[in-house]
PDB file of N, CA and C in Angstrom:
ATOM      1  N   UNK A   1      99.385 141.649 115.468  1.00  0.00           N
ATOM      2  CA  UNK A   1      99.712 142.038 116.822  1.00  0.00           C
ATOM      3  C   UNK A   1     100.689 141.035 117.376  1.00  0.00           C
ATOM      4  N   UNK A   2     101.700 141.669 117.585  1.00  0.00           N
ATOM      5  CA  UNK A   2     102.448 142.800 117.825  1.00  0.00           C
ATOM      6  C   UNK A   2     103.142 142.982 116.811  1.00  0.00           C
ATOM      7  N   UNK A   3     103.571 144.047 116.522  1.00  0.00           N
ATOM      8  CA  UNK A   3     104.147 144.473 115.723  1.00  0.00           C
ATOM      9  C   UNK A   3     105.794 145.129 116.107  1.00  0.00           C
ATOM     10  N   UNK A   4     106.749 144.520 115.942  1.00  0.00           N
ATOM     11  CA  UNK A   4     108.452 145.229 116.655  1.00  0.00           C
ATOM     12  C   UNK A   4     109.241 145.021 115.263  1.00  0.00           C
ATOM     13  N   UNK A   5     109.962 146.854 115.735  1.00  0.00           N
ATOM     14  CA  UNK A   5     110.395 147.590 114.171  1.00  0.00           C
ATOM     15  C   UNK A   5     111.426 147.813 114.833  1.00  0.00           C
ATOM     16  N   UNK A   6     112.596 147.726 114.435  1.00  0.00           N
ATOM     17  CA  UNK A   6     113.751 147.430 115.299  1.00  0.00           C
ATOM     18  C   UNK A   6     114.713 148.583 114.342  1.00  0.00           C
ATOM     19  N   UNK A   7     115.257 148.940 114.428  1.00  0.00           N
ATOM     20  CA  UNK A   7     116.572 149.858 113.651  1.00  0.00           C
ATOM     21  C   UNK A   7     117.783 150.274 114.950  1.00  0.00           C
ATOM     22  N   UNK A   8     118.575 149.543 114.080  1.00  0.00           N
ATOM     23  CA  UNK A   8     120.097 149.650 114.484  1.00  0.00           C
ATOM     24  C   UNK A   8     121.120 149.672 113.608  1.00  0.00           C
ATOM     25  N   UNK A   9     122.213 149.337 114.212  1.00  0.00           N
ATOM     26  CA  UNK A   9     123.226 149.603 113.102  1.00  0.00           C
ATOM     27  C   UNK A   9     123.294 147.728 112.330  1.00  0.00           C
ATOM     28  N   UNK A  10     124.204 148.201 111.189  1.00  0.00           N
ATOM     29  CA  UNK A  10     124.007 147.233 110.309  1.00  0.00           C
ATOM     30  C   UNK A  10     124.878 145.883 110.939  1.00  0.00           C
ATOM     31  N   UNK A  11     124.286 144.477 110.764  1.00  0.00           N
ATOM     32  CA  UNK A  11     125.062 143.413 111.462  1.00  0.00           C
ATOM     33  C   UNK A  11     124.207 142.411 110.192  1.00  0.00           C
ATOM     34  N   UNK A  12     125.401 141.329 110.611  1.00  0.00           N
ATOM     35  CA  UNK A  12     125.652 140.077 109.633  1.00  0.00           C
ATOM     36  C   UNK A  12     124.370 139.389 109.522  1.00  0.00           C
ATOM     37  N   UNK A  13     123.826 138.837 108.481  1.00  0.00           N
ATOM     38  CA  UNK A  13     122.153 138.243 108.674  1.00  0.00           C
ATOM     39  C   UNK A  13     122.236 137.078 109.405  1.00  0.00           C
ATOM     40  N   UNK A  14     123.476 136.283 110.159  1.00  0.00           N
ATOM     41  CA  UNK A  14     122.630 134.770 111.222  1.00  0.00           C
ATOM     42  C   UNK A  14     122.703 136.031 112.395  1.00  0.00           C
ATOM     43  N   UNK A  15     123.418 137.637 112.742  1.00  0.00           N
ATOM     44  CA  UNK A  15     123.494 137.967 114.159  1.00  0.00           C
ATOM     45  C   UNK A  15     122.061 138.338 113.843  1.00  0.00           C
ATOM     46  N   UNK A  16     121.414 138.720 113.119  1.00  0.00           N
ATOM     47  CA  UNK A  16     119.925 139.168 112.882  1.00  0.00           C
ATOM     48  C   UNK A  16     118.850 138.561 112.872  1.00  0.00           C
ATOM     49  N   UNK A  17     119.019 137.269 112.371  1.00  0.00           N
ATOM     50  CA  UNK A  17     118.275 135.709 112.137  1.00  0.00           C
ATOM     51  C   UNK A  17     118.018 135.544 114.381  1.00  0.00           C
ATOM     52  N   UNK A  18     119.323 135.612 114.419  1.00  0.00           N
ATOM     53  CA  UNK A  18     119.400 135.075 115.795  1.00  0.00           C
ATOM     54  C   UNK A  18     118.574 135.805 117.139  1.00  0.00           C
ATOM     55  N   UNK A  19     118.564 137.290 116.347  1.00  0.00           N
ATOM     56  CA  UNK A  19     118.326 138.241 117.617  1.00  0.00           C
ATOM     57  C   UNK A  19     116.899 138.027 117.466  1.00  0.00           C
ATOM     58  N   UNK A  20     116.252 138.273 116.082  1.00  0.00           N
ATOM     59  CA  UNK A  20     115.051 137.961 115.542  1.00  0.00           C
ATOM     60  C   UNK A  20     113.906 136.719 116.115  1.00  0.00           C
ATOM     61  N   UNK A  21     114.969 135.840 116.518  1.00  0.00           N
ATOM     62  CA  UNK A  21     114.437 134.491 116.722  1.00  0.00           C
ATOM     63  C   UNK A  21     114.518 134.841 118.294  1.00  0.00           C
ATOM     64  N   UNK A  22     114.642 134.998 118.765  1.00  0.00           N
ATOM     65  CA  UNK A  22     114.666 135.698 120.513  1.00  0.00           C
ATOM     66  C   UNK A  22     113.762 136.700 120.625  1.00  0.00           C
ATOM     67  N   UNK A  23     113.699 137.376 120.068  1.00  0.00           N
ATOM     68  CA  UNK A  23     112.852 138.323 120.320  1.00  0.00           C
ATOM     69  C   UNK A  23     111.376 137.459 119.913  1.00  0.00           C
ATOM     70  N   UNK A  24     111.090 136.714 118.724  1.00  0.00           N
ATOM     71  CA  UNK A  24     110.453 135.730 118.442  1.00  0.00           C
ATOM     72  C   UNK A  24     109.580 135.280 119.773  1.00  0.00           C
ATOM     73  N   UNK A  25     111.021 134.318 120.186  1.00  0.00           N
ATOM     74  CA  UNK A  25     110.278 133.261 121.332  1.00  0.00           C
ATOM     75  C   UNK A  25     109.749 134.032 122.837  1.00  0.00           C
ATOM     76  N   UNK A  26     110.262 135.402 122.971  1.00  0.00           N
ATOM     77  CA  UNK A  26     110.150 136.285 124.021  1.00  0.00           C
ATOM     78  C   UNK A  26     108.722 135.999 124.172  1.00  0.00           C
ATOM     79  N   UNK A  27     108.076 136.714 122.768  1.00  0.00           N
ATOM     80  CA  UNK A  27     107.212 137.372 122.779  1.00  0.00           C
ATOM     81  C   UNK A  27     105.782 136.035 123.060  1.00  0.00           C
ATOM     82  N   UNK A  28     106.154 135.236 122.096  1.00  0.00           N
ATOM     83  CA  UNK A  28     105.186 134.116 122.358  1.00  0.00           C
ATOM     84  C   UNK A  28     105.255 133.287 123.674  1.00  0.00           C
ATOM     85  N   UNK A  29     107.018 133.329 123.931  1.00  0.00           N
ATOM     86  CA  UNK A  29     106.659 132.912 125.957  1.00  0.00           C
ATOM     87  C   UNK A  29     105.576 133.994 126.533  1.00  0.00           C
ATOM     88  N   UNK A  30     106.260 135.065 126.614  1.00  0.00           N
ATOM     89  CA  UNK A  30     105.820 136.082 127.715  1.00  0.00           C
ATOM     90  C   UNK A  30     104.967 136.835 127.442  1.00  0.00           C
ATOM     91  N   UNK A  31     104.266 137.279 126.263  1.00  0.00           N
ATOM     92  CA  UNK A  31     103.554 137.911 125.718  1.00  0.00           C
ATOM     93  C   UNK A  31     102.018 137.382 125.525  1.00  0.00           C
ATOM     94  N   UNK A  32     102.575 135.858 125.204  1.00  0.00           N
ATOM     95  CA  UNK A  32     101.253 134.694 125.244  1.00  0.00           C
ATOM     96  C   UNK A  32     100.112 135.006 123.468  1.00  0.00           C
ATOM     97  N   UNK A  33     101.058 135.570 122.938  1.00  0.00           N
ATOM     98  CA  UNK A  33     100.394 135.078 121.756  1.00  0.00           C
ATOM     99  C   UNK A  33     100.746 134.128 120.674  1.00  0.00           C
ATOM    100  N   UNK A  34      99.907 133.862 119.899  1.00  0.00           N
ATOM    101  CA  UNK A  34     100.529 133.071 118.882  1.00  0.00           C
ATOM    102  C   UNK A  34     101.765 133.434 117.632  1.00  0.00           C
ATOM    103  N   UNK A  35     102.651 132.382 117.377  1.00  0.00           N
ATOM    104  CA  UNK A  35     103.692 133.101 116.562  1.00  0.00           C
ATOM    105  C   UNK A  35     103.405 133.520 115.115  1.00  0.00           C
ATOM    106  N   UNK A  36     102.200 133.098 114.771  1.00  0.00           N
ATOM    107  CA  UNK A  36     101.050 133.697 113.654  1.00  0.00           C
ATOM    108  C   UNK A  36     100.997 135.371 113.914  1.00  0.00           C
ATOM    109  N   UNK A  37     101.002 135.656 115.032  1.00  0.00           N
ATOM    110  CA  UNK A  37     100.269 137.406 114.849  1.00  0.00           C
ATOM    111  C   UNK A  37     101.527 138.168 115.536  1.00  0.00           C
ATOM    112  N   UNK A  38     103.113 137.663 115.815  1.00  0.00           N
ATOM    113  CA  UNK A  38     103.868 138.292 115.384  1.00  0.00           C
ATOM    114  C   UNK A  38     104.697 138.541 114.361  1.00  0.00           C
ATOM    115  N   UNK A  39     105.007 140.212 113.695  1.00  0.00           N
ATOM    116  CA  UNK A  39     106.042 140.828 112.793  1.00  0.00           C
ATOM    117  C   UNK A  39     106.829 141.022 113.313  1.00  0.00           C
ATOM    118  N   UNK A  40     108.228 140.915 112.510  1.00  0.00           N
ATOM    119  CA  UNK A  40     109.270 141.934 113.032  1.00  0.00           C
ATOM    120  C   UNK A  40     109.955 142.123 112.115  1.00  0.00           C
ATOM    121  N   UNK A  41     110.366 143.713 112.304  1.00  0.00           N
ATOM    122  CA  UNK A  41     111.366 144.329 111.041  1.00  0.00           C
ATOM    123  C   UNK A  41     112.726 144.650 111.393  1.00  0.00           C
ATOM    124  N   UNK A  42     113.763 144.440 110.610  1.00  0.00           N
ATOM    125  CA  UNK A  42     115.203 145.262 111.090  1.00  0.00           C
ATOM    126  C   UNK A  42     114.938 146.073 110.037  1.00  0.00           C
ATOM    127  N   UNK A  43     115.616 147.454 110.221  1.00  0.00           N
ATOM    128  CA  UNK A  43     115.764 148.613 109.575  1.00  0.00           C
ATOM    129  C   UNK A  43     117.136 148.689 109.664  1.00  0.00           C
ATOM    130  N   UNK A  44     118.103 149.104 108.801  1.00  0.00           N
ATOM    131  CA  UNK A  44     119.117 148.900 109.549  1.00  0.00           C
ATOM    132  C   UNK A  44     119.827 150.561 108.840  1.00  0.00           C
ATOM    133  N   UNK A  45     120.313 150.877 109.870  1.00  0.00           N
ATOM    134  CA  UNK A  45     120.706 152.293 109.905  1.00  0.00           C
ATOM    135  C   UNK A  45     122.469 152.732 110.106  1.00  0.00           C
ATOM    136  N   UNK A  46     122.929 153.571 108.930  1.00  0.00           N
ATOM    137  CA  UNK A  46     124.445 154.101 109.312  1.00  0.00           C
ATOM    138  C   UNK A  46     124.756 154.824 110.619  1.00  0.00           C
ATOM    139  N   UNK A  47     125.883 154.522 111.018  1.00  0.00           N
ATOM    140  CA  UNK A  47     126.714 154.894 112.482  1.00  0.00           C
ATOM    141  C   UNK A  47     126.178 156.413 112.794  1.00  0.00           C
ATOM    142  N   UNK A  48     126.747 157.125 110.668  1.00  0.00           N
ATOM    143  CA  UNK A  48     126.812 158.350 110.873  1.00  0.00           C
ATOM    144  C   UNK A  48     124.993 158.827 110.891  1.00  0.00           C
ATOM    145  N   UNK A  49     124.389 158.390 110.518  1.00  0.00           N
ATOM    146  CA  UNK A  49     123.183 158.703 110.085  1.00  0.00           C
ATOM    147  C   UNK A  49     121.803 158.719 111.203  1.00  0.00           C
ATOM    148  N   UNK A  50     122.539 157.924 112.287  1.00  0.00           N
ATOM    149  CA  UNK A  50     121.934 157.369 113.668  1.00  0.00           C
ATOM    150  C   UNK A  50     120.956 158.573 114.453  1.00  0.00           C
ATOM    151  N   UNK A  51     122.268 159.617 114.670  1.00  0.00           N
ATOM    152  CA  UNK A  51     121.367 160.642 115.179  1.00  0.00           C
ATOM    153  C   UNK A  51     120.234 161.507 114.839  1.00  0.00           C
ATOM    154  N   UNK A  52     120.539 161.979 113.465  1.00  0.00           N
ATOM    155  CA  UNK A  52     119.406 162.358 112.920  1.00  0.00           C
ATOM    156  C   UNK A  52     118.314 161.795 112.179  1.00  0.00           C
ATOM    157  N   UNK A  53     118.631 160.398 111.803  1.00  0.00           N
ATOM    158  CA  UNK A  53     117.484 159.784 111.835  1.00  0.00           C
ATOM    159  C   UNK A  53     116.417 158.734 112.591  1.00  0.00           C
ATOM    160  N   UNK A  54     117.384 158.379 113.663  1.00  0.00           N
ATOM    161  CA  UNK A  54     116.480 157.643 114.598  1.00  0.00           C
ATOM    162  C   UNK A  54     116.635 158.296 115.886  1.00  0.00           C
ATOM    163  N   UNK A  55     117.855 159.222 116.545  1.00  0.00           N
ATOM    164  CA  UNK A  55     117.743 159.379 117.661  1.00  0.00           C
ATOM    165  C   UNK A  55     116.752 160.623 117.939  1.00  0.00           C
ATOM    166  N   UNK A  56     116.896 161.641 117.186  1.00  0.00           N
ATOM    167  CA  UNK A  56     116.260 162.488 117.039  1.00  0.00           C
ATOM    168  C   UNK A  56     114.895 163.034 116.828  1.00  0.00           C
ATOM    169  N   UNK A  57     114.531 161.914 115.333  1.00  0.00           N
ATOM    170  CA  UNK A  57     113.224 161.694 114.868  1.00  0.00           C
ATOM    171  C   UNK A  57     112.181 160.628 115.551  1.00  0.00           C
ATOM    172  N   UNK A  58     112.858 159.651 117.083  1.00  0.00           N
ATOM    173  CA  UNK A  58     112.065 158.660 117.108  1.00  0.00           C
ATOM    174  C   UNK A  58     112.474 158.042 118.772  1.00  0.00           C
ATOM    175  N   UNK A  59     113.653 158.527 119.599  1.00  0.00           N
ATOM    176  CA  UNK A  59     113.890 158.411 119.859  1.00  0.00           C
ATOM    177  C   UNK A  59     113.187 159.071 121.336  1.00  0.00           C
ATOM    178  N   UNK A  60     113.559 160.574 121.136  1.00  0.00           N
ATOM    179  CA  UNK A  60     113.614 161.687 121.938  1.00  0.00           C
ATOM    180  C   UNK A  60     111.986 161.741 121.941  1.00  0.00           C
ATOM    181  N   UNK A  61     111.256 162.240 120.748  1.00  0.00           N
ATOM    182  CA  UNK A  61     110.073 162.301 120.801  1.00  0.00           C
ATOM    183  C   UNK A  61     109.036 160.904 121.616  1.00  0.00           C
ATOM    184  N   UNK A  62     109.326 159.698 121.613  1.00  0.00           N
ATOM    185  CA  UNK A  62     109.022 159.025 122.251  1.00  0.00           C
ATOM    186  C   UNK A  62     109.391 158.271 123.946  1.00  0.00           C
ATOM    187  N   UNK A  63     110.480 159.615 124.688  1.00  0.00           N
ATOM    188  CA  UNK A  63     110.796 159.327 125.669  1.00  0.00           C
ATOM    189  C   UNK A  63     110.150 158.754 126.769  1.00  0.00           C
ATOM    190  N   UNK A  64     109.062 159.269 126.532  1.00  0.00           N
ATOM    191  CA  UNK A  64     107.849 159.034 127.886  1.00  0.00           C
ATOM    192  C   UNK A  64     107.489 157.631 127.385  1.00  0.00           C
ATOM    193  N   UNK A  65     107.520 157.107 126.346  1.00  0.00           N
ATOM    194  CA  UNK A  65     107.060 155.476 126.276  1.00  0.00           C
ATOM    195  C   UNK A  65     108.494 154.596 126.157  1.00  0.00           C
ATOM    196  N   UNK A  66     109.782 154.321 126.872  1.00  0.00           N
ATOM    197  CA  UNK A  66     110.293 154.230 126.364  1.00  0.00           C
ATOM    198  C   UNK A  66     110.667 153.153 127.726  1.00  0.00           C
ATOM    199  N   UNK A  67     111.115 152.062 127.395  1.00  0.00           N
ATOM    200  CA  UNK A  67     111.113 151.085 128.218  1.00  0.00           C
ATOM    201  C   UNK A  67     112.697 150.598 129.043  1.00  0.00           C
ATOM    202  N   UNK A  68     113.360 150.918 128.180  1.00  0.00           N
ATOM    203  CA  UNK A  68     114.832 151.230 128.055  1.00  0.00           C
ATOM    204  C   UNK A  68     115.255 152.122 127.360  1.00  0.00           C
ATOM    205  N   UNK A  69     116.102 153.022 128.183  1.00  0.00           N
ATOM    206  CA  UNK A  69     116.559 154.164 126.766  1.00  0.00           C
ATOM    207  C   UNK A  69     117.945 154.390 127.160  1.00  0.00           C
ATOM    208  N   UNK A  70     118.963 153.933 125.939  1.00  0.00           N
ATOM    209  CA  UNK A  70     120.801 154.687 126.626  1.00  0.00           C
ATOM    210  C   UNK A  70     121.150 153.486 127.728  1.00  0.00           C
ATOM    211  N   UNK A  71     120.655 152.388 127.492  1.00  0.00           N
ATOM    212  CA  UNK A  71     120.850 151.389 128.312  1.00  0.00           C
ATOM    213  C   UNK A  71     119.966 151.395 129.731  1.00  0.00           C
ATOM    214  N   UNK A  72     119.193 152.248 129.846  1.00  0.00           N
ATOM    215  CA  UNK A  72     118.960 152.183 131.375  1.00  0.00           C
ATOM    216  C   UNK A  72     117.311 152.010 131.556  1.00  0.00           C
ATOM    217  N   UNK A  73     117.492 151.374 132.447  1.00  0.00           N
ATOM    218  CA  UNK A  73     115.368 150.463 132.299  1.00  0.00           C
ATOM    219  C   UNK A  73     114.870 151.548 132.881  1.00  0.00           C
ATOM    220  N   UNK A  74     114.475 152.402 132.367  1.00  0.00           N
ATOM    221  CA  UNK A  74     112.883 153.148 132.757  1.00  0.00           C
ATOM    222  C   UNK A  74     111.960 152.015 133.705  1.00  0.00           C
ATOM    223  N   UNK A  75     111.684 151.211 133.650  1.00  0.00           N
ATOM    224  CA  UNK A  75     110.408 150.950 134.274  1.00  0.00           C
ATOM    225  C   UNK A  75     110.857 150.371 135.493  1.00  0.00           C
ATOM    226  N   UNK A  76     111.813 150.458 136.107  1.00  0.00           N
ATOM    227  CA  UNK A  76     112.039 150.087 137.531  1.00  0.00           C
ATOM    228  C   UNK A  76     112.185 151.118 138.675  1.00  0.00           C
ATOM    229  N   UNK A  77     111.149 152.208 138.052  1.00  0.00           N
ATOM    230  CA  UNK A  77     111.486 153.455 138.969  1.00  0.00           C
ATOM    231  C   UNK A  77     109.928 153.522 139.214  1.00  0.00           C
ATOM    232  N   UNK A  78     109.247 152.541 138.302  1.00  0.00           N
ATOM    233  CA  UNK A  78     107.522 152.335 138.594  1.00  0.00           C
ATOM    234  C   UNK A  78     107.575 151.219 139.942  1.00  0.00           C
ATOM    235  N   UNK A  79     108.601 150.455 140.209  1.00  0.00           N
ATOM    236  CA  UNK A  79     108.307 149.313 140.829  1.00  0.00           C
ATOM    237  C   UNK A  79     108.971 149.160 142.120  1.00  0.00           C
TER     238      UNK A  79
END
């Protein structure tokens, strides 16, 4: 716990190392767990391949949980 599965398009392994390591320290600042019981995966996905396999299959179907989507924060329309 927690578990963050990330898929995007393909980038250089320190821009991945780097984003990885942020998302990292996020989670153990703000999240308050130990860096023991977080994972994280890049998946990394073609330009052309984007829509039908992540926007479509994972994207859309999970709108209602979706924290940011298309750039725009969902959750400031709770607050």
């Amino acid at each position: 716990m927690p578990y963050i599965r990330i898929k995007a398009y393909p980038k250089d392994q320190a821009t991945k190392e780097k984003v990885v390591e942020a998302i990292n320290k996020a989670f153990v600042d703000n999240w308050g767990c130990a860096p023991e019981a977080i994972s994280i995966s890049i998946e990394e996905v073609a330009p052309e391949d984007w829509v039908e396999q992540v926007e479509k299959k994972e994207i859309l179907p999970m709108a209602d949980k979706m924290y940011v989507m298309n750039g725009q924060k969902k959750y400031e329309k709770n607050n």
